[in-house]
C-alpha atoms as a PDB file:
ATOM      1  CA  UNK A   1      92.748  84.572 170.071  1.00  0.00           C
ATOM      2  CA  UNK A   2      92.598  85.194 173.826  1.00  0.00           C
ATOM      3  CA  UNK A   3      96.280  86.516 173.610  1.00  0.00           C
ATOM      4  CA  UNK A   4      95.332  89.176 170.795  1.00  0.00           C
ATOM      5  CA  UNK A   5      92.440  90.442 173.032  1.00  0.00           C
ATOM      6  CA  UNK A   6      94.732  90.157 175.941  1.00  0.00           C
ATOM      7  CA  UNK A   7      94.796  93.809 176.791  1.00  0.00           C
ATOM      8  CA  UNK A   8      91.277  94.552 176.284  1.00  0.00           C
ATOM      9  CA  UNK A   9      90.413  91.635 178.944  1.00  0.00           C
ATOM     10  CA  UNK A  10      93.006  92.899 181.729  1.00  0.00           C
ATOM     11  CA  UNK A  11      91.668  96.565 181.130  1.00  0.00           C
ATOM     12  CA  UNK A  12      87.715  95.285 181.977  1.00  0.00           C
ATOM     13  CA  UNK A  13      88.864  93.780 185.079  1.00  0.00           C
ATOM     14  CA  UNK A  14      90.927  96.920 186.028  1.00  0.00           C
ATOM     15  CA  UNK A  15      87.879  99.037 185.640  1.00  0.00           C
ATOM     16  CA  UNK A  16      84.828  97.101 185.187  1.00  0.00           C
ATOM     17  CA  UNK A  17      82.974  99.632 182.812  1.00  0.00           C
ATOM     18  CA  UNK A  18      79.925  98.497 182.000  1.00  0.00           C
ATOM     19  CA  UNK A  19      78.582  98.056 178.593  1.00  0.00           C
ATOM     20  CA  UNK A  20      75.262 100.536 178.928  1.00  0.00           C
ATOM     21  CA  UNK A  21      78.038 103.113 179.770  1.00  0.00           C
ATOM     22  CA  UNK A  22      79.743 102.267 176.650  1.00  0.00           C
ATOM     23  CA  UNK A  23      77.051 102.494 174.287  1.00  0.00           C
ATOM     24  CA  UNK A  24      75.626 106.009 175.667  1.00  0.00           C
ATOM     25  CA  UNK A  25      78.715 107.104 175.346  1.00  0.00           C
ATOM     26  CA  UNK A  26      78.524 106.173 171.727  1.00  0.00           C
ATOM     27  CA  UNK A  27      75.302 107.056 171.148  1.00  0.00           C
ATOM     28  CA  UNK A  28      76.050 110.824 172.496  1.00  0.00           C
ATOM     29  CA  UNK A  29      79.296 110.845 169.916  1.00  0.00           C
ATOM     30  CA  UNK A  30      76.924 109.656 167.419  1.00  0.00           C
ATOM     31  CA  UNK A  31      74.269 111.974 167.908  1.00  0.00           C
ATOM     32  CA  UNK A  32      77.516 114.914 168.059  1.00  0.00           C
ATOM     33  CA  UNK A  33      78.286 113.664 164.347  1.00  0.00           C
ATOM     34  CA  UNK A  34      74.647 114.231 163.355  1.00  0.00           C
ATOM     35  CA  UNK A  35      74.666 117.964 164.862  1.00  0.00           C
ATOM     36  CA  UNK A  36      77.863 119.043 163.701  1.00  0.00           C
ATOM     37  CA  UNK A  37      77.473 117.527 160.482  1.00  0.00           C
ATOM     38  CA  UNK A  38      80.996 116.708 160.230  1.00  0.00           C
ATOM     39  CA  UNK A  39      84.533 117.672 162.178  1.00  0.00           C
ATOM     40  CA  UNK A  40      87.363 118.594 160.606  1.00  0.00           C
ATOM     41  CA  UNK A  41      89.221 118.253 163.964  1.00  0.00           C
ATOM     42  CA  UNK A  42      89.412 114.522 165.857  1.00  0.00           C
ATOM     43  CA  UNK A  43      90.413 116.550 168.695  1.00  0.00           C
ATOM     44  CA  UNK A  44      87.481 119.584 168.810  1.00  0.00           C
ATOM     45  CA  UNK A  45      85.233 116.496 168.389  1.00  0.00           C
ATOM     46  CA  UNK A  46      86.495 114.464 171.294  1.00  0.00           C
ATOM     47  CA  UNK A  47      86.873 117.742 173.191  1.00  0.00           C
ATOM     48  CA  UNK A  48      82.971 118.353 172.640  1.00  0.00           C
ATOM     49  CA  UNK A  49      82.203 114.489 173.515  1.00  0.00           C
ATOM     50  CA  UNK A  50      83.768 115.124 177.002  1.00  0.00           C
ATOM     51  CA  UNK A  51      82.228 118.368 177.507  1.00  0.00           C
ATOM     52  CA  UNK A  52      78.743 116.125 176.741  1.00  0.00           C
ATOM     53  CA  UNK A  53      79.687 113.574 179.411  1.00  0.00           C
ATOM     54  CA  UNK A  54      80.736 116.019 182.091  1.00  0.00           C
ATOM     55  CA  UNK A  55      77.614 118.054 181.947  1.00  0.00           C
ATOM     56  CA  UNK A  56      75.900 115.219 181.309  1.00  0.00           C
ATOM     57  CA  UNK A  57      73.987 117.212 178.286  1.00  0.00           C
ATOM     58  CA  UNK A  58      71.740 115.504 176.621  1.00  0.00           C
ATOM     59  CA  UNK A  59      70.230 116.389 173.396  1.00  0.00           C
ATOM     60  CA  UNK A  60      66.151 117.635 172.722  1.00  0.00           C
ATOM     61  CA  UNK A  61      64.988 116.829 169.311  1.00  0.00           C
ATOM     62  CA  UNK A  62      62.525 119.326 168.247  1.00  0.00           C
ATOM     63  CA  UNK A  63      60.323 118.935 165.029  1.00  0.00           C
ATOM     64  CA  UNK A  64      59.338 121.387 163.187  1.00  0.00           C
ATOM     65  CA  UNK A  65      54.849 121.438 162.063  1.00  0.00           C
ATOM     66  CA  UNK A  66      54.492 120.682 158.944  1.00  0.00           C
END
């Protein structure tokens, strides 16, 4: 099993990313797939998901009154 993962495991020690990095990265392309209510382009999408991390946008929910 180790060997299968063996890649994965070598990578993490190259660059020690930790996992509350991960998941607001995930959570931003989550929250992009929300918005945009579906891409038609993987690329335009991952494009936008960088854009998000450089700028380090983050998203304002606003609710409407009812």
């Amino acid at each position: 099993m180790l060997l299968d993962r063996l890649d994965g495991i070598l990578n993490y020690c190259r660059t020690k990313v930790r996992f509350g990095v991960v998941e607001g990265i995930n959570g931003n392309i989550k929250t992009l797939l929300r918005r945009g209510r579906g891409y038609k382009n993987l690329g335009y999408l991952l494009l936008k998901a960088k854009r998000m991390a450089v700028t380090k946008t983050e998203f304002i929910v606003v609710r409407k009154a009812a």
